[in-house]
N, C-alpha and C. Protein backbone atom coordinates (compact mmCIF):
# COMPACT_ATOMS: atom_id res chain seq x y z
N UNK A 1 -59.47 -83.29 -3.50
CA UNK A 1 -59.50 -82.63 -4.77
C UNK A 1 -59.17 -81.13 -4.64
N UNK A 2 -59.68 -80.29 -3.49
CA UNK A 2 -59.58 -78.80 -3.58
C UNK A 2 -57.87 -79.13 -2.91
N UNK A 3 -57.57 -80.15 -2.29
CA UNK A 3 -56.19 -79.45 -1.69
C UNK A 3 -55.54 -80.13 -3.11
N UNK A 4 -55.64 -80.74 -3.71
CA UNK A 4 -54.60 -81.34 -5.07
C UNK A 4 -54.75 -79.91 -5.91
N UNK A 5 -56.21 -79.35 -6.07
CA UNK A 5 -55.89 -77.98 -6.84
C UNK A 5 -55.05 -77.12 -6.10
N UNK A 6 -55.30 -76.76 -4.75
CA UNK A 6 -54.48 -75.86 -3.89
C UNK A 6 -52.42 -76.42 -4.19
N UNK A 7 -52.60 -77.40 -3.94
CA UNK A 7 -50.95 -78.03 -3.99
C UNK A 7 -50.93 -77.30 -5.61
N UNK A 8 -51.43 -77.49 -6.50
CA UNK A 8 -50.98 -77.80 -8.27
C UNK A 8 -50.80 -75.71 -8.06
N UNK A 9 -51.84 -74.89 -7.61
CA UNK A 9 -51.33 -73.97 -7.83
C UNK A 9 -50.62 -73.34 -6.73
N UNK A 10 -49.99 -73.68 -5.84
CA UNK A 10 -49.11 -73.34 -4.71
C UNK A 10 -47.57 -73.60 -5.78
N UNK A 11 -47.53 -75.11 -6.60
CA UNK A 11 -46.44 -75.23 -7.09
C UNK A 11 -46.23 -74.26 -8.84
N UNK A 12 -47.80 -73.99 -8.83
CA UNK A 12 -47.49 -73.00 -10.47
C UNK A 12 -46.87 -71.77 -10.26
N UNK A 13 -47.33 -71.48 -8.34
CA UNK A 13 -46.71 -69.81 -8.10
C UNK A 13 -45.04 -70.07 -8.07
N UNK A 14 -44.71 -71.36 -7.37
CA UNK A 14 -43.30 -71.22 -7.36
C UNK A 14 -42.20 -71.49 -8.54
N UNK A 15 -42.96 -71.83 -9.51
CA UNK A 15 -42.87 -72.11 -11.12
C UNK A 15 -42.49 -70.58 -11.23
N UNK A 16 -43.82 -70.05 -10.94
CA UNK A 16 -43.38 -68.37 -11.78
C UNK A 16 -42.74 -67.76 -11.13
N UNK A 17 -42.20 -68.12 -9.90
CA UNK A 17 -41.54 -67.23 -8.95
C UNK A 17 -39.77 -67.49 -9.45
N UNK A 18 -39.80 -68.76 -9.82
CA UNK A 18 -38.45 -69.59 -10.13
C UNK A 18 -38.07 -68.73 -11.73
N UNK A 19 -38.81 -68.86 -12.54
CA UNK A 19 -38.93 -68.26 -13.89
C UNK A 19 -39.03 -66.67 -13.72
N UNK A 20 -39.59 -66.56 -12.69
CA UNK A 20 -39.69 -64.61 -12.76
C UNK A 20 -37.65 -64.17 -12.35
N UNK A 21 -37.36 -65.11 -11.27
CA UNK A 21 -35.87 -64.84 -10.88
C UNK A 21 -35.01 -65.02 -11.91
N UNK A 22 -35.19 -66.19 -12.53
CA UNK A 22 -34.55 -66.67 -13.94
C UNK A 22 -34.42 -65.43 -14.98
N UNK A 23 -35.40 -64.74 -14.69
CA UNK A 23 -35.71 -63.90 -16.27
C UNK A 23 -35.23 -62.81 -16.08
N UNK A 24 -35.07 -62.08 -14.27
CA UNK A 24 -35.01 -61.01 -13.82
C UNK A 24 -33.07 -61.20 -13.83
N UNK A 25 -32.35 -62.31 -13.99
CA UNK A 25 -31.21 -62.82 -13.83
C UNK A 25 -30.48 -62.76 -15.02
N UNK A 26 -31.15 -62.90 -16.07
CA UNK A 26 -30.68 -63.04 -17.51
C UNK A 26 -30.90 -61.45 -17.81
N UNK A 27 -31.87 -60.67 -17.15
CA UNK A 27 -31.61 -59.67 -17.46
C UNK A 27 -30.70 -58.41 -16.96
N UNK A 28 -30.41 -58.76 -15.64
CA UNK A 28 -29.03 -58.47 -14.91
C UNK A 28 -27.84 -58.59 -15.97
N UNK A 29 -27.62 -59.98 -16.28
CA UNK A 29 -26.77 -60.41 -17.72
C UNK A 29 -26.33 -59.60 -18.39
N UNK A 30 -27.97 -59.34 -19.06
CA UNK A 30 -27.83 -58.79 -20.55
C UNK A 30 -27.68 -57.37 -20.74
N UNK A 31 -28.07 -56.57 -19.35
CA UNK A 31 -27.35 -55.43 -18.94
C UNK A 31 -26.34 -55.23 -18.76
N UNK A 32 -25.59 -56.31 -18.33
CA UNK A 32 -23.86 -55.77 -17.81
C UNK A 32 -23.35 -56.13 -19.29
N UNK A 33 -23.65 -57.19 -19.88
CA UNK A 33 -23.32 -57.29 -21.00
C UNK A 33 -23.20 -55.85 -22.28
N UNK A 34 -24.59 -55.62 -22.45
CA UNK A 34 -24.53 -54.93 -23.02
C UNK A 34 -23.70 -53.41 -22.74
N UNK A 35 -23.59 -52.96 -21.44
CA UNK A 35 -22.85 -52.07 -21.20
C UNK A 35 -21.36 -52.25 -20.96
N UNK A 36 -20.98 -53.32 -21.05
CA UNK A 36 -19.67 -54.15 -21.23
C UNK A 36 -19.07 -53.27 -22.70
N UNK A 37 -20.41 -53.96 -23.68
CA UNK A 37 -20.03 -53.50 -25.27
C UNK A 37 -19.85 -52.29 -25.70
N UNK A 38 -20.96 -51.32 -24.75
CA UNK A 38 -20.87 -49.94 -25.02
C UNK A 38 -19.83 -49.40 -24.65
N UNK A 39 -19.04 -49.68 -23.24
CA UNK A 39 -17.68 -49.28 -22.92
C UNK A 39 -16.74 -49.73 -24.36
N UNK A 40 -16.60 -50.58 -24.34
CA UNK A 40 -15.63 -51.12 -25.73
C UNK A 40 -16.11 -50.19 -26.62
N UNK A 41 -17.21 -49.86 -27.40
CA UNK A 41 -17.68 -49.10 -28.44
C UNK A 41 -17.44 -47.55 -28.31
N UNK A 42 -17.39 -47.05 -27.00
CA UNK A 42 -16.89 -45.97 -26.76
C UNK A 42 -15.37 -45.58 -26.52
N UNK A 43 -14.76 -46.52 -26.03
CA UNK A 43 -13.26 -46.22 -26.27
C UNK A 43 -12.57 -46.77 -27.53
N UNK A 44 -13.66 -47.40 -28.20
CA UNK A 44 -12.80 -47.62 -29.78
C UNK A 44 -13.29 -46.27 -30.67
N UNK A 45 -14.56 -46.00 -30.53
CA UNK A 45 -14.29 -44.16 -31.21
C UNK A 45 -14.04 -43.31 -30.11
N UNK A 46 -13.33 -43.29 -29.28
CA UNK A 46 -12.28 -42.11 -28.21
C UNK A 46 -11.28 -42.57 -29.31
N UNK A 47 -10.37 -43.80 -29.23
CA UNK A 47 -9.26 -43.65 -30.00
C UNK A 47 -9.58 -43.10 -31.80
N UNK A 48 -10.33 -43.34 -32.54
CA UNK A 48 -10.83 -43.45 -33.50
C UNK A 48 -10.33 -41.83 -33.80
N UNK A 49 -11.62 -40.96 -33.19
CA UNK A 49 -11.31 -39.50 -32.55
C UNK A 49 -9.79 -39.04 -32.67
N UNK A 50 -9.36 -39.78 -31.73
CA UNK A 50 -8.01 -39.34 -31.59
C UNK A 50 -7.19 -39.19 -32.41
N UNK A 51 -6.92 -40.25 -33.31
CA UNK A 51 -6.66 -40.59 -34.31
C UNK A 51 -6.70 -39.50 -35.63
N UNK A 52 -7.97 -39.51 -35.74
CA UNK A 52 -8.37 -38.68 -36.62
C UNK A 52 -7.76 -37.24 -36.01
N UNK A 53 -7.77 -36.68 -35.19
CA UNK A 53 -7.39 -35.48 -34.60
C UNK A 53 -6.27 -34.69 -34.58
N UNK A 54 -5.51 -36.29 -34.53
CA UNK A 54 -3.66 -36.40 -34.70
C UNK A 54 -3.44 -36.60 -36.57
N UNK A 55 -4.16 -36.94 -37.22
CA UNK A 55 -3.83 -36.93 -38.69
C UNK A 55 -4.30 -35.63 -39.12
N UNK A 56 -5.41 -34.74 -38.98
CA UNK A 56 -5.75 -33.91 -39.26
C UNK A 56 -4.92 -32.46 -38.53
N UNK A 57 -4.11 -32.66 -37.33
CA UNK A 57 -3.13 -32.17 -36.76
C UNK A 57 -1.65 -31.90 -37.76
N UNK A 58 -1.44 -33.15 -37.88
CA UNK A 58 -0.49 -33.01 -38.76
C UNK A 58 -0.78 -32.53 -40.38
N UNK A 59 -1.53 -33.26 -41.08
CA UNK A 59 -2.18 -32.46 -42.23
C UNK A 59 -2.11 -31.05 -42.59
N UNK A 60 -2.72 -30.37 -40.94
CA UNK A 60 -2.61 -28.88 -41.03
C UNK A 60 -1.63 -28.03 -40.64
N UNK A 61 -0.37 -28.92 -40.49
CA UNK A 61 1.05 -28.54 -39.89
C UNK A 61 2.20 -28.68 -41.20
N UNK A 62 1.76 -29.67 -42.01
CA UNK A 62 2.72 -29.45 -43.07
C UNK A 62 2.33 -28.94 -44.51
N UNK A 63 0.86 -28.35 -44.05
CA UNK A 63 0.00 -26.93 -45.28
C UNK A 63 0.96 -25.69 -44.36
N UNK A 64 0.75 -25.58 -43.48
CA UNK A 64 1.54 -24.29 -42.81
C UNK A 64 3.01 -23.96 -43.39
N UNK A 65 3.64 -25.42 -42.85
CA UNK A 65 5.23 -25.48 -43.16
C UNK A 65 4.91 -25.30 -44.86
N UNK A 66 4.42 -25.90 -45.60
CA UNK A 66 4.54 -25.73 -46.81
C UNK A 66 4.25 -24.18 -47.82
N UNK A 67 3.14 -23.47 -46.85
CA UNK A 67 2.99 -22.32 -46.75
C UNK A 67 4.17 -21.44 -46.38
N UNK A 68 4.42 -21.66 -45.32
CA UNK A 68 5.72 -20.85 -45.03
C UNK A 68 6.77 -20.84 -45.76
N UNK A 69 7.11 -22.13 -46.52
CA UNK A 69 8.08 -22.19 -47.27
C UNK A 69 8.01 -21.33 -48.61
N UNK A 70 7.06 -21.37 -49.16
CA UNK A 70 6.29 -20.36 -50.25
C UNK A 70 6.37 -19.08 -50.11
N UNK A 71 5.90 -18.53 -49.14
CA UNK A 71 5.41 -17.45 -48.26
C UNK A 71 7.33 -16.51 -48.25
N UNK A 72 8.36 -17.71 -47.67
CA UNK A 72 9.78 -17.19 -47.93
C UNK A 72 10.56 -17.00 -49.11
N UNK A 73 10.24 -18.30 -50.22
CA UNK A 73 10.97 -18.18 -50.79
C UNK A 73 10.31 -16.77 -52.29
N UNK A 74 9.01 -16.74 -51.84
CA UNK A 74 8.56 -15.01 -52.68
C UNK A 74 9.03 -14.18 -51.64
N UNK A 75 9.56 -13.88 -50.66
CA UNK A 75 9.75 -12.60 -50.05
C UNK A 75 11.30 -13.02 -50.56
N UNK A 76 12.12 -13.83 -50.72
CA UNK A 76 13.52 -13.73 -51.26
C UNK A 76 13.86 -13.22 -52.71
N UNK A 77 12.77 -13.58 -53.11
CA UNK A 77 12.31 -13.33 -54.76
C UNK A 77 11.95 -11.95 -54.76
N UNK A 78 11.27 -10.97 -54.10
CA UNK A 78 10.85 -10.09 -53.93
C UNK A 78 12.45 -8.91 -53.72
N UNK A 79 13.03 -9.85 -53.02
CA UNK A 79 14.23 -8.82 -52.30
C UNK A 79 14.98 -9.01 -53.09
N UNK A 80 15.43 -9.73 -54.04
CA UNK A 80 16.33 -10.13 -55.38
C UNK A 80 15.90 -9.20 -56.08
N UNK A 81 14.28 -8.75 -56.77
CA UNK A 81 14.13 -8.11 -57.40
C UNK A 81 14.16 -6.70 -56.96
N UNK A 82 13.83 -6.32 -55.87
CA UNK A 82 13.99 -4.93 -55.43
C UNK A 82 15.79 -4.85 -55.59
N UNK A 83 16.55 -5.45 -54.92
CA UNK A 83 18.02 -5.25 -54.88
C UNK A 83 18.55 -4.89 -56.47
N UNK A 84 17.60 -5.54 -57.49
CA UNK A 84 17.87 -5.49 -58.76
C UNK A 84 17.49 -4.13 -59.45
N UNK A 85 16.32 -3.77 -58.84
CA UNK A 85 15.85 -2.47 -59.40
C UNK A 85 16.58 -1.34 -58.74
N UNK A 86 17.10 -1.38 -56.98
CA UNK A 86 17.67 -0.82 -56.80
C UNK A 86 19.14 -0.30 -57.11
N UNK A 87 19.86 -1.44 -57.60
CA UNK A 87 21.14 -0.94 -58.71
C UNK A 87 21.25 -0.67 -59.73
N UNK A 88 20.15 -1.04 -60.56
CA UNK A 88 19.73 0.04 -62.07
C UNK A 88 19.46 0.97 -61.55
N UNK A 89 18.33 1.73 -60.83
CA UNK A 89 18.52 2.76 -60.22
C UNK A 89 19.28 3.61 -59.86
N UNK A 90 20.32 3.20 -58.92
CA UNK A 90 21.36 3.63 -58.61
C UNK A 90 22.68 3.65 -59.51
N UNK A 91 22.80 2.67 -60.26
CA UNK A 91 23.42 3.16 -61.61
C UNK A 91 22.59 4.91 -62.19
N UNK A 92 21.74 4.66 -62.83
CA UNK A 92 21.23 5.46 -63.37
C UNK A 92 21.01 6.89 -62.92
N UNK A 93 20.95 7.13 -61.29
CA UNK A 93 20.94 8.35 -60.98
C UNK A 93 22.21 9.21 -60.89
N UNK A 94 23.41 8.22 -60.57
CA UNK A 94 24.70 8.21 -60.38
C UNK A 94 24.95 8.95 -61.87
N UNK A 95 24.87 8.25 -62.63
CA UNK A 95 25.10 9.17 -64.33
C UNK A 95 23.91 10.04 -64.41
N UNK A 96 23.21 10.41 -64.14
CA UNK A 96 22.01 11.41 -63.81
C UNK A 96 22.88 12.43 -63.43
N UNK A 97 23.28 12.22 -62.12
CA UNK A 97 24.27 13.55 -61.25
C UNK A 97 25.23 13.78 -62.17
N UNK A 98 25.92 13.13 -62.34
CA UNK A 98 27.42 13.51 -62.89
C UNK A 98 26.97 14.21 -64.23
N UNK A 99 26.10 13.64 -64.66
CA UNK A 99 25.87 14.74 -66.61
C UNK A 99 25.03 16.19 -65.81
N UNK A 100 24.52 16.30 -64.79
CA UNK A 100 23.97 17.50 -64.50
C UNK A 100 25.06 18.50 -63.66
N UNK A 101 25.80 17.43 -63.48
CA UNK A 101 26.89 18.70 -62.65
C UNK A 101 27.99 18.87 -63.79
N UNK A 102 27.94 18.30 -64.69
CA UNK A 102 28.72 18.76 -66.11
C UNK A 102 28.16 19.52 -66.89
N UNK A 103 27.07 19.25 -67.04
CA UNK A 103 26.42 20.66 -67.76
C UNK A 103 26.16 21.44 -67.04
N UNK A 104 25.88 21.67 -65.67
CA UNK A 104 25.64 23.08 -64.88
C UNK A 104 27.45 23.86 -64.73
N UNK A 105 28.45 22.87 -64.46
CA UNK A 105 29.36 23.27 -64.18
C UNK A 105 30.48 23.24 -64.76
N UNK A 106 30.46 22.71 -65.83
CA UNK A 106 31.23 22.18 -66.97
C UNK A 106 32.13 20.93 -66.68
N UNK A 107 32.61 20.28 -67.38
CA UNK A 107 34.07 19.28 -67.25
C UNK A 107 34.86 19.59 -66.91
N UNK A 108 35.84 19.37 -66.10
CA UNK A 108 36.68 20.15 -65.54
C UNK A 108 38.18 19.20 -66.35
């Protein structure tokens, strides 16, 4: 009787010894597993990132270009109008001179 108890728990230790490896095995598993997923989960937002980085890249490249284009075509606008004021001007001083050197000096 004491060795049938001794046998019954000699075979419960190797029960739990069998089940402790089992459990310690599945959890080997469920580690590589799970860090399997996290690699995948991390290089799908690296590209994600990227992505986003390269749209927001470009986004802020054709506000610039579009800027610049603005930015030129008022400085052309600007120089149209100065060129414009500058030949009324220059009309105007041109007959400025000539009536002051006729009245200082007469018509000749």
């Amino acid at each position: 009787m004491v060795f049938n108890a001794l046998e019954q728990i000699r075979l419960a230790e190797e029960r739990v010894q069998e089940m402790k490896k089992d459990v310690q095995r599945e959890m080997v598993e469920y580690e590589a597993k799970m860090e399997q997923e996290l690699l995948l989960l991390q290089t799908k937002n690296q590209k994600e990132v990227e992505e986003l980085l390269k749209e927001t890249t470009k986004i802020q490249q054709q506000q610039l270009q579009n800027e610049k284009e603005l930015l030129l075509k008022e400085a052309e606008e600007q120089k149209d109008l100065f060129k414009e004021k500058y030949d009324r001007n220059k009309d105007e001083m041109i007959d400025y001179v000539i009536e002051r050197v006729n009245v200082l000096y007469g018509s000749q």
